[in-house]
N, C-alpha and C. Protein backbone atom coordinates (compact mmCIF):
# COMPACT_ATOMS: atom_id res chain seq x y z
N UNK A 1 0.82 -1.18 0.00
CA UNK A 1 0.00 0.00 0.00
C UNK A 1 0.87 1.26 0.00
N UNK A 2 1.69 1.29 0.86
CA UNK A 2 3.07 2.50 0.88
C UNK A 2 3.82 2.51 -0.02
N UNK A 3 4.53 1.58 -0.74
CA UNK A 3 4.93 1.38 -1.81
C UNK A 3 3.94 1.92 -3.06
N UNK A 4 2.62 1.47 -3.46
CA UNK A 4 1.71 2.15 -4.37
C UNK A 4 1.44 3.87 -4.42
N UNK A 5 1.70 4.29 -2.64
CA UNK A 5 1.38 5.60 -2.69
C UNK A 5 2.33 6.63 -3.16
N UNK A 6 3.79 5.62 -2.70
CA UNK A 6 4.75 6.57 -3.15
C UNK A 6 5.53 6.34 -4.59
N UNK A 7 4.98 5.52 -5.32
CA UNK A 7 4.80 5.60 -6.71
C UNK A 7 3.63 6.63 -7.37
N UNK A 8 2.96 6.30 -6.83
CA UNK A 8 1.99 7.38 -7.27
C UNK A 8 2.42 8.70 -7.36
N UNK A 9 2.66 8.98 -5.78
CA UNK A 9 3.43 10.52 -5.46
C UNK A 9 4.60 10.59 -6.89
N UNK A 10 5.11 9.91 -7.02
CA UNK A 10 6.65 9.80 -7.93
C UNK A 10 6.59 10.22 -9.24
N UNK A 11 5.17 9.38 -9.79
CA UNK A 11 4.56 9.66 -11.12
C UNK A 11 4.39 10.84 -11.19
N UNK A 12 3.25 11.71 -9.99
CA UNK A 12 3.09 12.74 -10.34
C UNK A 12 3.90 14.31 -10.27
N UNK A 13 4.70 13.74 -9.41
CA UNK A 13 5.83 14.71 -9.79
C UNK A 13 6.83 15.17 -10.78
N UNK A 14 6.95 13.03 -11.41
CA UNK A 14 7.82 13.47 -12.21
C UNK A 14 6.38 14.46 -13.73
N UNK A 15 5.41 14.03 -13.88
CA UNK A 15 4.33 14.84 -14.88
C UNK A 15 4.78 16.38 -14.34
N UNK A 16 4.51 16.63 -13.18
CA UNK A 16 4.61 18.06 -13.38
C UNK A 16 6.50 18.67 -13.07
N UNK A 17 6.73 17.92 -13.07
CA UNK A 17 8.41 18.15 -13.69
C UNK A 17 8.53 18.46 -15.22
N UNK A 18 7.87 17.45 -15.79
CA UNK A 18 7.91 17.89 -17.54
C UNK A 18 6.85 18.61 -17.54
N UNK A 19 5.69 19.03 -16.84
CA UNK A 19 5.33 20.27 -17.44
C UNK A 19 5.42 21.61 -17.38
N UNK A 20 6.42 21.29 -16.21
CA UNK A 20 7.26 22.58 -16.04
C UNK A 20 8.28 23.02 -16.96
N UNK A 21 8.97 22.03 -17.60
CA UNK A 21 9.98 22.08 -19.07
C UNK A 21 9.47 22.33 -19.92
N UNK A 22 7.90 21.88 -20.04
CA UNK A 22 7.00 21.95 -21.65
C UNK A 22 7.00 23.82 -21.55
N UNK A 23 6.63 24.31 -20.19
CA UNK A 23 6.59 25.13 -20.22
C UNK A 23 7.13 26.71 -20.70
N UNK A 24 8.31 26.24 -20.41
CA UNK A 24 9.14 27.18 -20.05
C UNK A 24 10.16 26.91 -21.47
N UNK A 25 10.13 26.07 -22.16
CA UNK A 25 10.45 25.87 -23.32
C UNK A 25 9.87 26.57 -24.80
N UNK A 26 8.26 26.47 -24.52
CA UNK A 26 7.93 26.96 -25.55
C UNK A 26 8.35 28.44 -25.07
N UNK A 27 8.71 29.38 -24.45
CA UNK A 27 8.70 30.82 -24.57
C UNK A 27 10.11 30.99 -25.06
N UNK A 28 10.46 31.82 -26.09
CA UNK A 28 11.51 32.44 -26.07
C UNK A 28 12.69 33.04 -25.34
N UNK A 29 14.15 32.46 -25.19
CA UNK A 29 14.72 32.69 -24.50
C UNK A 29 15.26 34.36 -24.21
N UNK A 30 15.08 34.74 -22.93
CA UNK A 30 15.25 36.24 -22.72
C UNK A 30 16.50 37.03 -23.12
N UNK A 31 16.90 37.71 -24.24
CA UNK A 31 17.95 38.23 -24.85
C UNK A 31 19.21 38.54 -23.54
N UNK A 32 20.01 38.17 -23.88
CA UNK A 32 21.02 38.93 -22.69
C UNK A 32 21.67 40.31 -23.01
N UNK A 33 21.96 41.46 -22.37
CA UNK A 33 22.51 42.51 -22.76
C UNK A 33 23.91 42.53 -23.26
N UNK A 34 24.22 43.03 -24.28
CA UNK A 34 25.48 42.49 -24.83
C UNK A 34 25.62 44.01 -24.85
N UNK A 35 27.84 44.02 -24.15
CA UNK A 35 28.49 44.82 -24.12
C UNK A 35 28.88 45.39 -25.27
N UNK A 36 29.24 47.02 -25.32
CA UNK A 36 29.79 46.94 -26.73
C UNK A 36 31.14 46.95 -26.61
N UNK A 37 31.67 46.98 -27.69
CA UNK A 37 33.59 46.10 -27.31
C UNK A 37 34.00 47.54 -27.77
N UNK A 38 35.14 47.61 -26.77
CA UNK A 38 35.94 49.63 -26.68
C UNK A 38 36.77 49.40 -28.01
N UNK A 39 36.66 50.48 -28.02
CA UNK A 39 37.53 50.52 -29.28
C UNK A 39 39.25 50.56 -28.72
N UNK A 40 39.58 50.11 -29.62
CA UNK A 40 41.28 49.32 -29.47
C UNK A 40 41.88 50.66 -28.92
N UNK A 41 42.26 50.51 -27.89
CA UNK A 41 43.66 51.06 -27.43
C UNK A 41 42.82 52.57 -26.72
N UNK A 42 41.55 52.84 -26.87
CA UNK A 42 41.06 54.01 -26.29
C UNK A 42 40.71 53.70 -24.60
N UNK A 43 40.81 52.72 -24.03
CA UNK A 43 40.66 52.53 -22.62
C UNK A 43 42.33 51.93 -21.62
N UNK A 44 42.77 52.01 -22.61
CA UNK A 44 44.00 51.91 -22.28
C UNK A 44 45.31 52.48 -21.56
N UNK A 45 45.81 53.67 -22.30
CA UNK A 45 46.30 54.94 -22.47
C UNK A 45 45.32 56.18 -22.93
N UNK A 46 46.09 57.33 -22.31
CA UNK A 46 45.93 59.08 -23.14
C UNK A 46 46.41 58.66 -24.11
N UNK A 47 46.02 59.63 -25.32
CA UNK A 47 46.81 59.61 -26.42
C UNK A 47 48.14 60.30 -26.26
N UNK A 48 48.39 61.04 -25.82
CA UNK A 48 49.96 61.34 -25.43
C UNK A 48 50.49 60.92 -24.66
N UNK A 49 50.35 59.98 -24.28
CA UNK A 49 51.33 58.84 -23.50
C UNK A 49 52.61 58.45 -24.14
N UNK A 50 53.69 58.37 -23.24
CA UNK A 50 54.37 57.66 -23.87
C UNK A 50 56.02 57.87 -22.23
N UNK A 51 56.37 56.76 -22.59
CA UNK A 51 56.81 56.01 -21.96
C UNK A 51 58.23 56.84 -21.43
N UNK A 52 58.60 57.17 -20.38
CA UNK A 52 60.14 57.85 -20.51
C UNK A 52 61.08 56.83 -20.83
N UNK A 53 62.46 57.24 -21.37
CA UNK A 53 63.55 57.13 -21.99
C UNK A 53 64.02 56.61 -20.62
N UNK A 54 65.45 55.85 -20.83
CA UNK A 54 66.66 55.71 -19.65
C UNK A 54 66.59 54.69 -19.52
N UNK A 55 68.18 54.40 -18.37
CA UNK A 55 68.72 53.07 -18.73
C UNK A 55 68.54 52.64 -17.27
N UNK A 56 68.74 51.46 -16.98
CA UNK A 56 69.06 50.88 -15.22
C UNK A 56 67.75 50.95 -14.81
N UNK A 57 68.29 51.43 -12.98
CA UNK A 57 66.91 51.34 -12.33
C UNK A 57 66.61 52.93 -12.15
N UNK A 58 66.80 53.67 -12.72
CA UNK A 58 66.45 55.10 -13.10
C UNK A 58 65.02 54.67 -13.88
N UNK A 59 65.57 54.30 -15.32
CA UNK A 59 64.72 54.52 -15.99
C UNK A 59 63.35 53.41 -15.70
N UNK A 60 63.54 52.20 -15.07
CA UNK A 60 62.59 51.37 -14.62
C UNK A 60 61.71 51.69 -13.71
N UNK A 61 61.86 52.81 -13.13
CA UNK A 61 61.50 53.14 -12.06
C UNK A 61 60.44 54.44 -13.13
N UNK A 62 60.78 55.26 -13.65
CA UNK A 62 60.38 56.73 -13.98
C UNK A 62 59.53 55.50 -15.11
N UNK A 63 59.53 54.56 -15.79
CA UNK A 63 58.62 54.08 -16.72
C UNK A 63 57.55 53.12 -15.74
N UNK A 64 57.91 53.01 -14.55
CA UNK A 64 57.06 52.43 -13.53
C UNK A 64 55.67 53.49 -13.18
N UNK A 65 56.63 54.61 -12.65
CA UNK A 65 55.59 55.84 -12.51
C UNK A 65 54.60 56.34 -13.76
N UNK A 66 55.16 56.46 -14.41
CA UNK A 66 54.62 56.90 -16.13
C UNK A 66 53.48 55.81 -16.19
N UNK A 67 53.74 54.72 -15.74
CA UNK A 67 52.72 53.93 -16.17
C UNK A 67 51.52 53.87 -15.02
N UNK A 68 51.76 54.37 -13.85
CA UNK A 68 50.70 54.47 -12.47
C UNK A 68 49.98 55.59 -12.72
N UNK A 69 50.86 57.13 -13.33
CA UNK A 69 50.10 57.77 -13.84
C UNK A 69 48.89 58.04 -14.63
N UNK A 70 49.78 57.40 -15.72
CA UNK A 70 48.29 57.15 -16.83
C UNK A 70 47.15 56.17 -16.17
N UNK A 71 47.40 55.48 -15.51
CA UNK A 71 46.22 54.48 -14.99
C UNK A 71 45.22 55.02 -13.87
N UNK A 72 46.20 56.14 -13.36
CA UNK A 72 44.93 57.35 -12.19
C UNK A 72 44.71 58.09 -13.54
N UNK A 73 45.19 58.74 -14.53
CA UNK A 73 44.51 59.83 -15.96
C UNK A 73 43.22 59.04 -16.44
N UNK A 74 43.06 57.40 -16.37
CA UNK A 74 42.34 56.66 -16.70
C UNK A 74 41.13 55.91 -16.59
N UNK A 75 41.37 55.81 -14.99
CA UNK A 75 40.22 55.59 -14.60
C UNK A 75 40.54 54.19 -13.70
N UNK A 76 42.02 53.68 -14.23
CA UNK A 76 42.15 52.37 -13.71
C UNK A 76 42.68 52.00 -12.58
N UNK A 77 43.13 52.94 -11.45
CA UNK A 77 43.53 53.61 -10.11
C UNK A 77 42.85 54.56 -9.60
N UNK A 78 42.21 54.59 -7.99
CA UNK A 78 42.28 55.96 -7.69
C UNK A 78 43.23 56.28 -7.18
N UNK A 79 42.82 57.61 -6.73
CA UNK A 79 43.71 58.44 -5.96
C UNK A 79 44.50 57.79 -4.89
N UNK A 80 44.12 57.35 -3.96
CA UNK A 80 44.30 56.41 -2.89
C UNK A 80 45.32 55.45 -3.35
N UNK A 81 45.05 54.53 -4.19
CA UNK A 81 46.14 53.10 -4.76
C UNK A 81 47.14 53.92 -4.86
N UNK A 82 47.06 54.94 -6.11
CA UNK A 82 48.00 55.88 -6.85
C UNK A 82 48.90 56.22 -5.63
N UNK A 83 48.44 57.34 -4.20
CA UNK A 83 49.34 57.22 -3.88
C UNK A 83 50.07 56.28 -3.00
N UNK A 84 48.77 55.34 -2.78
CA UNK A 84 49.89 54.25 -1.89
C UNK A 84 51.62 53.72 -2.92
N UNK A 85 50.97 53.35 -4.00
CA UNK A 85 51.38 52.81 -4.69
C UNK A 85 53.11 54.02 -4.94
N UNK A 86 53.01 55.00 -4.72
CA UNK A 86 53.83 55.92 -5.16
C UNK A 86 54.73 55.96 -3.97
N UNK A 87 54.20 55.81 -2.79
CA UNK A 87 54.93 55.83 -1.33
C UNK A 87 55.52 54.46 -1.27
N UNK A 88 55.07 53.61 -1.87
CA UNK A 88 56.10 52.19 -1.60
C UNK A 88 57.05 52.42 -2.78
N UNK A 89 57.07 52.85 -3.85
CA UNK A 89 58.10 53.24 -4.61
C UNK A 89 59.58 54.39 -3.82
N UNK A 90 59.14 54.89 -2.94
CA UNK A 90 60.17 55.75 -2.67
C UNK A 90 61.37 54.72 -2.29
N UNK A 91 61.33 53.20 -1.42
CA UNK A 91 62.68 52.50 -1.25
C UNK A 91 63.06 52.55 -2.04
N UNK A 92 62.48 52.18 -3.27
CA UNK A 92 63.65 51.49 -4.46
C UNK A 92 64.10 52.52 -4.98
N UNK A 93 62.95 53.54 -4.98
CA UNK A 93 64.29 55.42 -5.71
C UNK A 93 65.04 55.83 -4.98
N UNK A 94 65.60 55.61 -3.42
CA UNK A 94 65.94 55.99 -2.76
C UNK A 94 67.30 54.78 -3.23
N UNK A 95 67.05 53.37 -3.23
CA UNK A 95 68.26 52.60 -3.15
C UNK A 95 68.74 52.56 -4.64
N UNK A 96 68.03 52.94 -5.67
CA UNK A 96 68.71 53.42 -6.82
C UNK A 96 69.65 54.88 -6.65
N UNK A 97 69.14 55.76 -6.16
CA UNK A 97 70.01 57.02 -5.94
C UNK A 97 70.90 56.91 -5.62
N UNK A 98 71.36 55.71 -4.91
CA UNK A 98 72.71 55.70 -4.04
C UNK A 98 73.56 54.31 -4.41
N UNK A 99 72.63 54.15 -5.30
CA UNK A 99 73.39 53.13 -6.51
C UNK A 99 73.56 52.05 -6.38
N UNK A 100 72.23 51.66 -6.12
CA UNK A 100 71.97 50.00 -5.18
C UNK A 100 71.18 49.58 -6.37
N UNK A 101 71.53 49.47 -7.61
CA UNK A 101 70.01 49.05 -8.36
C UNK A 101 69.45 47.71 -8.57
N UNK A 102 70.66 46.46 -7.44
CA UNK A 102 69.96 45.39 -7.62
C UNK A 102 68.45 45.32 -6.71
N UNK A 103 68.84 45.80 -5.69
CA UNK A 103 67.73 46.87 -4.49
C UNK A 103 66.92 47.09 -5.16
N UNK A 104 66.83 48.17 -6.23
CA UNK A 104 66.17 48.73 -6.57
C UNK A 104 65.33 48.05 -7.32
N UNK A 105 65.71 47.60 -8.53
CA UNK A 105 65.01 46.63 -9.30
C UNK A 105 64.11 45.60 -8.27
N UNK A 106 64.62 44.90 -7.54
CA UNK A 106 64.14 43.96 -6.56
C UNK A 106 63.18 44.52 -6.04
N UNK A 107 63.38 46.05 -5.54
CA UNK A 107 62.16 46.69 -4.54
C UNK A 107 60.91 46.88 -5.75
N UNK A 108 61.19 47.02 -6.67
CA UNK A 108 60.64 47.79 -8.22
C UNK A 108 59.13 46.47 -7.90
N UNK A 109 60.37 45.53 -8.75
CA UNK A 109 59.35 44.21 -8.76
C UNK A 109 58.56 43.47 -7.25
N UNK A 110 58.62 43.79 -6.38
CA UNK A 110 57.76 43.56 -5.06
C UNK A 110 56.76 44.91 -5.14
N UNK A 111 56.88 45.79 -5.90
CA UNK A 111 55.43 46.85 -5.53
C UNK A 111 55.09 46.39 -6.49
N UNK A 112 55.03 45.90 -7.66
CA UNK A 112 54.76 45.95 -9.07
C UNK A 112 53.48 44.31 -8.50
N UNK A 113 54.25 43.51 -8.00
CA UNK A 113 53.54 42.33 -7.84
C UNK A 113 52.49 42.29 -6.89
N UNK A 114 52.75 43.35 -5.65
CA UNK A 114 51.60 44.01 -4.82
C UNK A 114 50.70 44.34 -5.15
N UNK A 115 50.41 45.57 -6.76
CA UNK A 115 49.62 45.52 -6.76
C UNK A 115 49.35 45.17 -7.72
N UNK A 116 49.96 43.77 -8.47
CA UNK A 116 49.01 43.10 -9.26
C UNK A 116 50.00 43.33 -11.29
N UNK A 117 50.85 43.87 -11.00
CA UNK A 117 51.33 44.57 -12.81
C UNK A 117 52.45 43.61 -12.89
N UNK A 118 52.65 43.32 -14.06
CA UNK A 118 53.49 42.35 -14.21
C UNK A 118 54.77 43.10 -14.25
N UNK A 119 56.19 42.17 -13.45
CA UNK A 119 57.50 42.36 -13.13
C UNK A 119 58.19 41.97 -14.34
């Protein structure tokens, strides 16, 4: 008798299982909002960007900044990261100045990986 009822129960669930699929099948699936794609290289950089010159950990450093810059001009930093990000740079300009640039480089690539930019 328990066995019959809970076949029964079984049947009718699984019916209104498929007519919940019959359902929801025949309607048209709801469009999804599609992004439009940026145009190349305009979310990227300013157009006058461009990269400083120099050699060692001078210039790794001033093309480090150049590049934190444009990314607060951008939209892709605020203020806040920007200057955290600028205050952990002072070791390594400080141990480049005095002509430590394995230091420097080394300190370069530990902020760079902090916050995420490739070394």
């Amino acid at each position: 008798m328990i066995v019959a009822t809970l076949r029964a129960a079984f049947a009718g669930l699984a019916v209104l299982g498929l007519a919940a699929c019959q359902s929801t099948s025949s309607q048209p699936p709801v469009p999804q909002p599609v992004a439009a794609a940026p145009q190349q290289g305009s979310y990227v950089t300013r157009p006058d960007f461009r990269l400083p010159e120099g050699a060692g950990c001078t210039g790794e450093l001033a093309r480090f900044r150049a590049v934190m810059d444009n990314d607060l001009a951008t939209g892709h930093v605020n203020r806040e990261v920007h200057g955290r990000v600028l205050a952990d740079l002072r070791g390594p300009e400080a141990a480049c100045a005095a002509g430590r640039a394995g230091e420097a480089s080394a300190g370069l690539r530990a902020v760079k990986q902090r916050y995420g930019y490739p070394s």
